[in-house]
N, C-alpha and C. Protein backbone atom coordinates (compact mmCIF):
# COMPACT_ATOMS: atom_id res chain seq x y z
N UNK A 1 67.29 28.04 -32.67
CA UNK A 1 67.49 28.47 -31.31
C UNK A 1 66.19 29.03 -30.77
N UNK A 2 65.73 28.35 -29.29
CA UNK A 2 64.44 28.73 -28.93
C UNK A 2 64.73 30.80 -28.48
N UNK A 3 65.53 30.49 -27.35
CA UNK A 3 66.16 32.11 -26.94
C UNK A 3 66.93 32.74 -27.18
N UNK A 4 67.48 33.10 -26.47
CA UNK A 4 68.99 33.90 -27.19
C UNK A 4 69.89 33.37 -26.29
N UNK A 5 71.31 33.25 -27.43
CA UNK A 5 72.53 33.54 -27.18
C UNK A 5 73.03 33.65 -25.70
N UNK A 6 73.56 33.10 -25.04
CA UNK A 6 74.01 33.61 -23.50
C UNK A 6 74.80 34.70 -24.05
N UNK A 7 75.43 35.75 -23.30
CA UNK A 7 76.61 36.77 -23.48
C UNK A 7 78.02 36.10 -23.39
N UNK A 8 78.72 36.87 -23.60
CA UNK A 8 80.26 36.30 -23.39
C UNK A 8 80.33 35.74 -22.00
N UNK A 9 79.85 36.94 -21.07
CA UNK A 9 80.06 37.08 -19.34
C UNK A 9 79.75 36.03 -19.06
N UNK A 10 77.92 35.61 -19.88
CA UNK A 10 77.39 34.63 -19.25
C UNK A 10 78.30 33.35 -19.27
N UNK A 11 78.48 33.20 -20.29
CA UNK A 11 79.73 32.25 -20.88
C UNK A 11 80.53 31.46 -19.95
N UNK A 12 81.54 32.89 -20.18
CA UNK A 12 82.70 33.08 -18.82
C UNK A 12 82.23 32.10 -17.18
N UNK A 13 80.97 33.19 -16.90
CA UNK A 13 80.23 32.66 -15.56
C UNK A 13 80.20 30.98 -15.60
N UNK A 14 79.68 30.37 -16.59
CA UNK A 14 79.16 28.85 -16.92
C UNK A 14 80.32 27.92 -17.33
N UNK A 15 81.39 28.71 -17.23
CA UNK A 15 82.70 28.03 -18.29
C UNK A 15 82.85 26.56 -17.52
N UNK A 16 82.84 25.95 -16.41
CA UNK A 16 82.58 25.15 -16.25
C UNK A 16 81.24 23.95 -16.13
N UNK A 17 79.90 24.39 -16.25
CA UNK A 17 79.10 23.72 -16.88
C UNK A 17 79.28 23.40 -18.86
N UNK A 18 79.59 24.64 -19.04
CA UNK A 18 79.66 24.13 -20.72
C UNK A 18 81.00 23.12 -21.15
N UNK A 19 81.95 23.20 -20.21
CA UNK A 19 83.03 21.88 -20.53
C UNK A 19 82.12 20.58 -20.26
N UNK A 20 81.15 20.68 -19.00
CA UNK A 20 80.21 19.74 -18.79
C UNK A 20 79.44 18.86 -20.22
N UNK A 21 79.02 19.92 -20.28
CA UNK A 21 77.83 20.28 -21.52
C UNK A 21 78.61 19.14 -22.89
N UNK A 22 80.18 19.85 -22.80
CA UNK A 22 80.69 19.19 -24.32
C UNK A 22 81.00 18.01 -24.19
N UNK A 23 81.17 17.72 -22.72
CA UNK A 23 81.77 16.16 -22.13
C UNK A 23 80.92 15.62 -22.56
N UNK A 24 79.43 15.81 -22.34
CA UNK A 24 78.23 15.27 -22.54
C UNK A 24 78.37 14.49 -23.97
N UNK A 25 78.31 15.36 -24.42
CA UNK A 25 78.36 15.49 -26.43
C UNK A 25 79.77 14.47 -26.82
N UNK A 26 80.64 14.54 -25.98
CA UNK A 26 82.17 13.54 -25.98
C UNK A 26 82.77 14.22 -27.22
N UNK A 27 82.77 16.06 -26.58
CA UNK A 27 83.61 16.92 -27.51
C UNK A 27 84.81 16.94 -26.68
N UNK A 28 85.61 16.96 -26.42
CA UNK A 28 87.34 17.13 -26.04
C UNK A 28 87.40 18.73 -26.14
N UNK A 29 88.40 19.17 -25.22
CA UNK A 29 88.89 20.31 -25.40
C UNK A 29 89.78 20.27 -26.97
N UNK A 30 90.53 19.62 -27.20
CA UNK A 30 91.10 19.79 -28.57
C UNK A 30 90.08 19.60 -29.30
N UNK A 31 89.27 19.17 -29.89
CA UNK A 31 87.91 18.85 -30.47
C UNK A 31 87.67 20.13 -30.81
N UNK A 32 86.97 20.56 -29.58
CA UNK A 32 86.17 21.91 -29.51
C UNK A 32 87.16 23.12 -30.26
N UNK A 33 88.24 23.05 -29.61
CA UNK A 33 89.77 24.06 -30.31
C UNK A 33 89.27 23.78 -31.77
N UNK A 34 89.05 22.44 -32.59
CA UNK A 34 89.28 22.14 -33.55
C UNK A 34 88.08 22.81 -34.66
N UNK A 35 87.31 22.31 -34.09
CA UNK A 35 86.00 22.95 -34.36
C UNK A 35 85.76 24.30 -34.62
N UNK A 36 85.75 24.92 -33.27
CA UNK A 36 86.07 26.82 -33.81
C UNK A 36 86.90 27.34 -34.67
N UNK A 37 87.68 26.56 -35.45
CA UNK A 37 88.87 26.95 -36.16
C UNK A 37 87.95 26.27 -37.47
N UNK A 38 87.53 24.91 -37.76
CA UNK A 38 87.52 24.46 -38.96
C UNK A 38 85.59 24.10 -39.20
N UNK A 39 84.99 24.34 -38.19
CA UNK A 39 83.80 24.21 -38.60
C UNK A 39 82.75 25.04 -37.54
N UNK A 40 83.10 26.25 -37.50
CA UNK A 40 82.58 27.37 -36.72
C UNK A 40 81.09 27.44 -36.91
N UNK A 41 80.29 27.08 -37.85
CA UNK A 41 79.05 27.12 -37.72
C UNK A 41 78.34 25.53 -36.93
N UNK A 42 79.37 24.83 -36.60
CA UNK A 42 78.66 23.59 -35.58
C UNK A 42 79.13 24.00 -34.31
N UNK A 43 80.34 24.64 -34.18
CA UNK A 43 80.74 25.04 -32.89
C UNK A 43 79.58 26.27 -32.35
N UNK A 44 79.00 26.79 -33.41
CA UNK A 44 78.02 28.37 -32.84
C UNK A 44 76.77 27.35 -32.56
N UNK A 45 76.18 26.14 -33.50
CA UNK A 45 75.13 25.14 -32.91
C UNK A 45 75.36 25.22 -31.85
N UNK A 46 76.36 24.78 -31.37
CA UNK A 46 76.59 23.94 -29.78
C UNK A 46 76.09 25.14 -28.46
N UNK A 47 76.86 26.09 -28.95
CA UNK A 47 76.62 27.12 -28.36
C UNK A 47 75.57 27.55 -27.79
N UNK A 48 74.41 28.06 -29.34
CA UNK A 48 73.34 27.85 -29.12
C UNK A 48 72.25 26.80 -28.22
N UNK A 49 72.76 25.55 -28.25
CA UNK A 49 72.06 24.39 -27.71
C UNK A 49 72.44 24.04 -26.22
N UNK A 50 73.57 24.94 -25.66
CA UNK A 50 74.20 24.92 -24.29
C UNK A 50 72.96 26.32 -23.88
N UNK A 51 72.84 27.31 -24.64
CA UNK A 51 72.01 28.54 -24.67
C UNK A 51 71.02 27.69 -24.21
N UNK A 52 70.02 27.67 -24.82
CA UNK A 52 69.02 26.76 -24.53
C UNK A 52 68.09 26.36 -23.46
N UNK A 53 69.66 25.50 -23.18
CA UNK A 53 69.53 24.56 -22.14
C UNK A 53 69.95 25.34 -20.89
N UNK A 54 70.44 26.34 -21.12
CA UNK A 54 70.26 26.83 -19.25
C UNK A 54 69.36 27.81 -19.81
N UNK A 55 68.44 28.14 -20.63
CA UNK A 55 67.58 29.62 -20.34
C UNK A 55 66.66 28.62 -20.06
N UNK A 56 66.25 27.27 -20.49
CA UNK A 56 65.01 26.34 -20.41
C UNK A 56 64.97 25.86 -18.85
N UNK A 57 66.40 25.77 -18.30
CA UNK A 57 66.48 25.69 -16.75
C UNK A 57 66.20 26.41 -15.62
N UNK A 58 66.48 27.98 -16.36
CA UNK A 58 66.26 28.97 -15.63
C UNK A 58 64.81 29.24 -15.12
N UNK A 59 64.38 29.30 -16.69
CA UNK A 59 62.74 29.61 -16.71
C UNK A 59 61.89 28.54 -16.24
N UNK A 60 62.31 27.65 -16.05
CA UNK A 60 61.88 26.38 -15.21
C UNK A 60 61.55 26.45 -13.59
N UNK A 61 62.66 27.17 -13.54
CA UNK A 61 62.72 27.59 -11.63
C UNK A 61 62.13 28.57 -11.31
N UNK A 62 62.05 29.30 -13.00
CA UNK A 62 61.40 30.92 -12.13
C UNK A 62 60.10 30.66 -11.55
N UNK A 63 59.84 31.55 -10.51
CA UNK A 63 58.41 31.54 -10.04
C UNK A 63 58.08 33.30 -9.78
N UNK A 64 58.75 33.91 -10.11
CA UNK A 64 58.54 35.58 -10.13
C UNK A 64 59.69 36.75 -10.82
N UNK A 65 58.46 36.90 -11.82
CA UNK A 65 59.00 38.31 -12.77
C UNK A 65 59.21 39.63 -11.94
N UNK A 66 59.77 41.02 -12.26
CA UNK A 66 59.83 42.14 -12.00
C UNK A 66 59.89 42.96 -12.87
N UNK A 67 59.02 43.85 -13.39
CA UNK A 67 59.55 45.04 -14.37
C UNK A 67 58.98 45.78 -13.60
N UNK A 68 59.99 47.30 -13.25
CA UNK A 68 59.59 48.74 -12.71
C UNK A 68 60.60 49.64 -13.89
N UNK A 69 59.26 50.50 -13.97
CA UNK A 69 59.82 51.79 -14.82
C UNK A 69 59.60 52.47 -14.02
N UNK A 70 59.55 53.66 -14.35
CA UNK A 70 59.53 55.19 -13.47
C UNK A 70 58.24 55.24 -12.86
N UNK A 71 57.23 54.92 -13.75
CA UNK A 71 56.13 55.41 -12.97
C UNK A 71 54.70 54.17 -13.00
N UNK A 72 55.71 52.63 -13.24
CA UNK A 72 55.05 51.57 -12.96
C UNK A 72 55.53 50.48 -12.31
N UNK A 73 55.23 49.57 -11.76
CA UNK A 73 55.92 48.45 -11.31
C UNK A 73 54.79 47.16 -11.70
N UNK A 74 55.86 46.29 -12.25
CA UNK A 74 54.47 44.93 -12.67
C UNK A 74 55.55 43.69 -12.06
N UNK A 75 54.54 43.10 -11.35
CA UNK A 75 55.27 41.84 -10.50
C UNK A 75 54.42 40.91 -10.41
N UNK A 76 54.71 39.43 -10.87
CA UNK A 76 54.54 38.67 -11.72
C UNK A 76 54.57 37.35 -10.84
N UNK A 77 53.60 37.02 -10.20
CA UNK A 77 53.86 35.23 -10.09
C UNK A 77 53.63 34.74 -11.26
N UNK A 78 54.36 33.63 -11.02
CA UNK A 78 54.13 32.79 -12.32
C UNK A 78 54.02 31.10 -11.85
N UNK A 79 52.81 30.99 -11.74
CA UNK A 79 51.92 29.78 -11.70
C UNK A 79 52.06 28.52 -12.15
N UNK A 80 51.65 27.30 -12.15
CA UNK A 80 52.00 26.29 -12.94
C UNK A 80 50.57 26.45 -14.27
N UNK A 81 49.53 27.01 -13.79
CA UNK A 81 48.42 27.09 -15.13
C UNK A 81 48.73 28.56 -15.23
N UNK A 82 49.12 29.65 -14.86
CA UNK A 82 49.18 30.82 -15.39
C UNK A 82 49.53 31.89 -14.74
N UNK A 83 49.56 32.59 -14.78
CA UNK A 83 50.81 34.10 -14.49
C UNK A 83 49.60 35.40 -13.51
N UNK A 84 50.09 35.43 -12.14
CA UNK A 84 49.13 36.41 -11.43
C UNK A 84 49.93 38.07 -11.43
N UNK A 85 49.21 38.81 -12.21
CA UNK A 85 49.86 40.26 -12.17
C UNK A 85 49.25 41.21 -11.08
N UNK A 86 50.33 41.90 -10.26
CA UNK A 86 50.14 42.76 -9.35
C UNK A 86 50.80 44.15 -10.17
N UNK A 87 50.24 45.25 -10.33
CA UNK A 87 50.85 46.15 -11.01
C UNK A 87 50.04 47.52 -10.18
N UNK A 88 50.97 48.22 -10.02
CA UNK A 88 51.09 49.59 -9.27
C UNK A 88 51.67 50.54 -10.55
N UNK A 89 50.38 51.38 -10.50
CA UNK A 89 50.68 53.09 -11.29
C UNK A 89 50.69 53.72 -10.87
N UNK A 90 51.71 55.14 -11.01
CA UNK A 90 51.56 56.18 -10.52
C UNK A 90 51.06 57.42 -11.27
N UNK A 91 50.22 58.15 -10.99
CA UNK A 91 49.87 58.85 -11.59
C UNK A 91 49.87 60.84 -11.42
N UNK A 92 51.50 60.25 -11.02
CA UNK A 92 52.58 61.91 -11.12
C UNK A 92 53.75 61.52 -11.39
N UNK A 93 54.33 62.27 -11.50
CA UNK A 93 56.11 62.29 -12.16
C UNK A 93 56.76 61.82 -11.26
N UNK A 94 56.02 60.86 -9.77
CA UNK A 94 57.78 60.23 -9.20
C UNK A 94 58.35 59.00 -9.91
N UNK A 95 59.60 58.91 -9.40
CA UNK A 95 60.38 58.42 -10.17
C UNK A 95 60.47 57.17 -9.58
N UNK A 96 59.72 55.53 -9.57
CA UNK A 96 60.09 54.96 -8.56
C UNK A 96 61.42 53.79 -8.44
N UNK A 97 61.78 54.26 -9.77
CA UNK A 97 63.41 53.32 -10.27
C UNK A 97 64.83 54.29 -9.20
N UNK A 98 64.19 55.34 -8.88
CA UNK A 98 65.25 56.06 -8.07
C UNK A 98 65.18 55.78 -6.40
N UNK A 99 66.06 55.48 -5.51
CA UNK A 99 65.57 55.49 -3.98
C UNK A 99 64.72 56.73 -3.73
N UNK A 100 64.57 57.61 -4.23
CA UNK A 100 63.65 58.91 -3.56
C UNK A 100 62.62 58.46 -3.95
N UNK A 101 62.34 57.92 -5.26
CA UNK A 101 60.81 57.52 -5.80
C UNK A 101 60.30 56.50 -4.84
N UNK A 102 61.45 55.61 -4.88
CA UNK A 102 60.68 54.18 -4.16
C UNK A 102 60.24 54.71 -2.84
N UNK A 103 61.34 55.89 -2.35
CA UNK A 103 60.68 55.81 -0.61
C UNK A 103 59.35 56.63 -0.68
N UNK A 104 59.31 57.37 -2.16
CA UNK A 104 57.63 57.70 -2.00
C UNK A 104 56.92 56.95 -1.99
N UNK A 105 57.19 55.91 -2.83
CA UNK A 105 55.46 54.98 -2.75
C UNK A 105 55.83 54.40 -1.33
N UNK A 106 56.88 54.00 -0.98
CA UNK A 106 56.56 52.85 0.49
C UNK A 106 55.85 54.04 1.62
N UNK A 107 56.04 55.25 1.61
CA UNK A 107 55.18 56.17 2.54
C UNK A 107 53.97 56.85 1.99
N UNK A 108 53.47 56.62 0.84
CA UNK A 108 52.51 56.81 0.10
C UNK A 108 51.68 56.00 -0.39
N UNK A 109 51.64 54.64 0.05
CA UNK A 109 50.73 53.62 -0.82
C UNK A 109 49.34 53.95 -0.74
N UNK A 110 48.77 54.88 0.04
CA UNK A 110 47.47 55.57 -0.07
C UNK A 110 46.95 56.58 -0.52
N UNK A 111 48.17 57.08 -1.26
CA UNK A 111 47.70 58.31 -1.66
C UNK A 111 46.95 58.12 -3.02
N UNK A 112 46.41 58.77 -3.61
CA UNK A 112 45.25 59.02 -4.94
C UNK A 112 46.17 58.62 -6.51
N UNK A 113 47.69 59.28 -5.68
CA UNK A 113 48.11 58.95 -7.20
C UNK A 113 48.64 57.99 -7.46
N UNK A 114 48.73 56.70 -6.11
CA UNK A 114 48.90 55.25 -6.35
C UNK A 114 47.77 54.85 -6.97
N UNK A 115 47.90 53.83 -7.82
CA UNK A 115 46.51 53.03 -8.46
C UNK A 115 47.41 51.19 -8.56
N UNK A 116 46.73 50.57 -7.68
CA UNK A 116 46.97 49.07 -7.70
C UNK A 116 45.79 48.18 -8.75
N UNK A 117 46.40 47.47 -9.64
CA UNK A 117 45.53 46.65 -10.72
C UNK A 117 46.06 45.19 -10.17
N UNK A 118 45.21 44.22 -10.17
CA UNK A 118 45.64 42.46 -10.43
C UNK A 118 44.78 41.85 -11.65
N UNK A 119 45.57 41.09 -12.40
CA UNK A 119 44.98 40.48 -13.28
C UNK A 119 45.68 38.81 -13.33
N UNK A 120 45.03 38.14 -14.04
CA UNK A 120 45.19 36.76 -14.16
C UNK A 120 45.74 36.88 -15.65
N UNK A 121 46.57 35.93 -16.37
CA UNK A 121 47.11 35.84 -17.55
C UNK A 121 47.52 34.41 -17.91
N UNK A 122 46.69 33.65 -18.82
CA UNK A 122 47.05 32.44 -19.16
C UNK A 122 48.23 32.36 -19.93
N UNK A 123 48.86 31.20 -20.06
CA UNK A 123 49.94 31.16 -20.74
C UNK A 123 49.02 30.34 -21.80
N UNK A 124 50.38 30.76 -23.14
CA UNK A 124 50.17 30.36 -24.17
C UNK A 124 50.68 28.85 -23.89
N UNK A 125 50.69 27.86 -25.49
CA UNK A 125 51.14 26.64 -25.11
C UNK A 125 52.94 26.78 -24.40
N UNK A 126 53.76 27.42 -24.38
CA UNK A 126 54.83 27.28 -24.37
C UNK A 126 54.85 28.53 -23.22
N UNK A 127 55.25 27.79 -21.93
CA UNK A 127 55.06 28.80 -20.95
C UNK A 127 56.59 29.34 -20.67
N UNK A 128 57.51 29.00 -20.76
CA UNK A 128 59.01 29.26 -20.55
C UNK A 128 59.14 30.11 -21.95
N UNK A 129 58.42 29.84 -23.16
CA UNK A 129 58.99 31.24 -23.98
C UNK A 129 58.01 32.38 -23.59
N UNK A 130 56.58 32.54 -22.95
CA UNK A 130 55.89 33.36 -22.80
C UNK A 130 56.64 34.45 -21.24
N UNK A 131 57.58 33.76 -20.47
CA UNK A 131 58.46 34.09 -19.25
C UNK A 131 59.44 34.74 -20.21
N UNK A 132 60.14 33.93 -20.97
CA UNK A 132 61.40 34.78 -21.75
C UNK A 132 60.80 36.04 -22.16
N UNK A 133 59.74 35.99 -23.37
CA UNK A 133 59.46 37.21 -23.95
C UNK A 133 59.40 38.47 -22.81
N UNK A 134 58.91 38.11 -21.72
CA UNK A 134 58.85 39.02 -20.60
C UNK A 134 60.20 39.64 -19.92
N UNK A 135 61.12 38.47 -20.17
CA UNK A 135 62.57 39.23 -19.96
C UNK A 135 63.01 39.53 -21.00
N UNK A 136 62.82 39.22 -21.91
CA UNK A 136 63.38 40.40 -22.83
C UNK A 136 63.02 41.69 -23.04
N UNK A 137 61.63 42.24 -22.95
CA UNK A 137 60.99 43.60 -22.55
C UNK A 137 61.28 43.90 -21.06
N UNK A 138 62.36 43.10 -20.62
CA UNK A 138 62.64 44.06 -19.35
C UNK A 138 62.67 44.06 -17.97
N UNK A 139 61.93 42.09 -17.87
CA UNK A 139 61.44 41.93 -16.72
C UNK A 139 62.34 41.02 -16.03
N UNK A 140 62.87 40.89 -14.95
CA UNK A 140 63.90 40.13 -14.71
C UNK A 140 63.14 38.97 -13.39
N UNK A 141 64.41 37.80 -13.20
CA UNK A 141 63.78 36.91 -12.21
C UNK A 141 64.06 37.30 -10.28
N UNK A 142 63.22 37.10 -10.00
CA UNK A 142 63.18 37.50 -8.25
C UNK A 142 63.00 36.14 -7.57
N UNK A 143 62.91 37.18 -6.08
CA UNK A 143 62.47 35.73 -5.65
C UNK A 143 61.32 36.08 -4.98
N UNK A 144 60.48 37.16 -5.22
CA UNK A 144 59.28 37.31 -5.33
C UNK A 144 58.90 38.18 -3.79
N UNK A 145 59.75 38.74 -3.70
CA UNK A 145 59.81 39.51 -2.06
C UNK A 145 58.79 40.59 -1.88
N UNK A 146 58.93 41.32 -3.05
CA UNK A 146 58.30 42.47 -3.73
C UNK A 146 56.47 41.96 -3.82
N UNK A 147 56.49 41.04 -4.71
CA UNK A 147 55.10 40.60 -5.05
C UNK A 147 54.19 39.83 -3.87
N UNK A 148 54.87 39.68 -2.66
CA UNK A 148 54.46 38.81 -1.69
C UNK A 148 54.19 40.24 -0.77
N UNK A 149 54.66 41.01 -0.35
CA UNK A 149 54.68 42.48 0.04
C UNK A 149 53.23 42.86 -0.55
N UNK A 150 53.43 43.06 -1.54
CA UNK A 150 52.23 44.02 -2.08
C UNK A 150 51.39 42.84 -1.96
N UNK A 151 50.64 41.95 -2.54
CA UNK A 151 50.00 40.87 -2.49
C UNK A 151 49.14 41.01 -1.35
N UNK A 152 49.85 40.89 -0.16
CA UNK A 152 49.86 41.15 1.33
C UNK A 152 49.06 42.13 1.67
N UNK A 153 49.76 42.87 0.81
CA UNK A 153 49.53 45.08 1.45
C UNK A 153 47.91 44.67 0.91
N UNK A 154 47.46 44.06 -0.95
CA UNK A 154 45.84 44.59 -1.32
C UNK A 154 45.22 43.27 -0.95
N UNK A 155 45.23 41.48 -0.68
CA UNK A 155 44.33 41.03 -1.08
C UNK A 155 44.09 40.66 1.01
């Protein structure tokens, strides 16, 4: 398995692409019944390989990451040769994961204890697992509202 596991929810959410998925394969609903009961480690393959195939879809479309902690925000195009980082520090205790924090920086983007960085970041050979690893530490997909904003605000 390249990523992980969808969740149950995700599951649930997809329950009609993955009947898709088994049609594909010319698994049957009794099949599949049959399977989870008598050969559960090909039925968890499948699983896995439906996994896969929508995180490989997802990360396909993405074109912008987001991770904000309290007292950073990193926002992420993501390029066809490589990944442009816009990242904002703060350098006092607001909080900008809270609405009071955020409405500080949007009325503060000049103050001393904002600090704006951009950097360039090549991808490794495998650019959809170098996007995953990034959501798994936290960073989720946008549609880049945020990074087009700031982008705007320094270059």
């Amino acid at each position: 398995m390249k990523y992980s596991r969808l969740t149950k929810e995700q599951f649930e959410e997809l329950h009609q692409e993955f009947i898709n998925f088994l049609a594909t394969q010319s698994v049957t609903a009794d099949e599949w019944e049959n399977l989870k009961i008598n050969k559960p480690e090909l039925a968890e393959t499948e699983l896995d390989v439906f996994s896969d195939l929508i995180w490989e879809g997802a990360l396909n479309k993405a074109e912008y990451l987001e991770h904000i902690s309290p007292q950073h925000m990193y926002l992420f195009h993501l390029a066809d040769n490589k990944m442009h980082a816009i990242v904002i520090n703060l350098k006092n205790d607001v909080d900008i994961t809270t609405k009071a924090g955020y409405n500080w920086l949007r009325e503060n983007l000049l103050d001393e204890n904002v600090e704006f960085l951009q950097a360039d970041k090549e991808y490794t050979e495998d650019k959809n697992l170098d996007k995953f690893k990034m959501i798994e530490q936290g960073a989720v997909i946008t549609k880049g509202d945020l990074y087009r904003y700031f982008d705007k605000l320094i270059n």
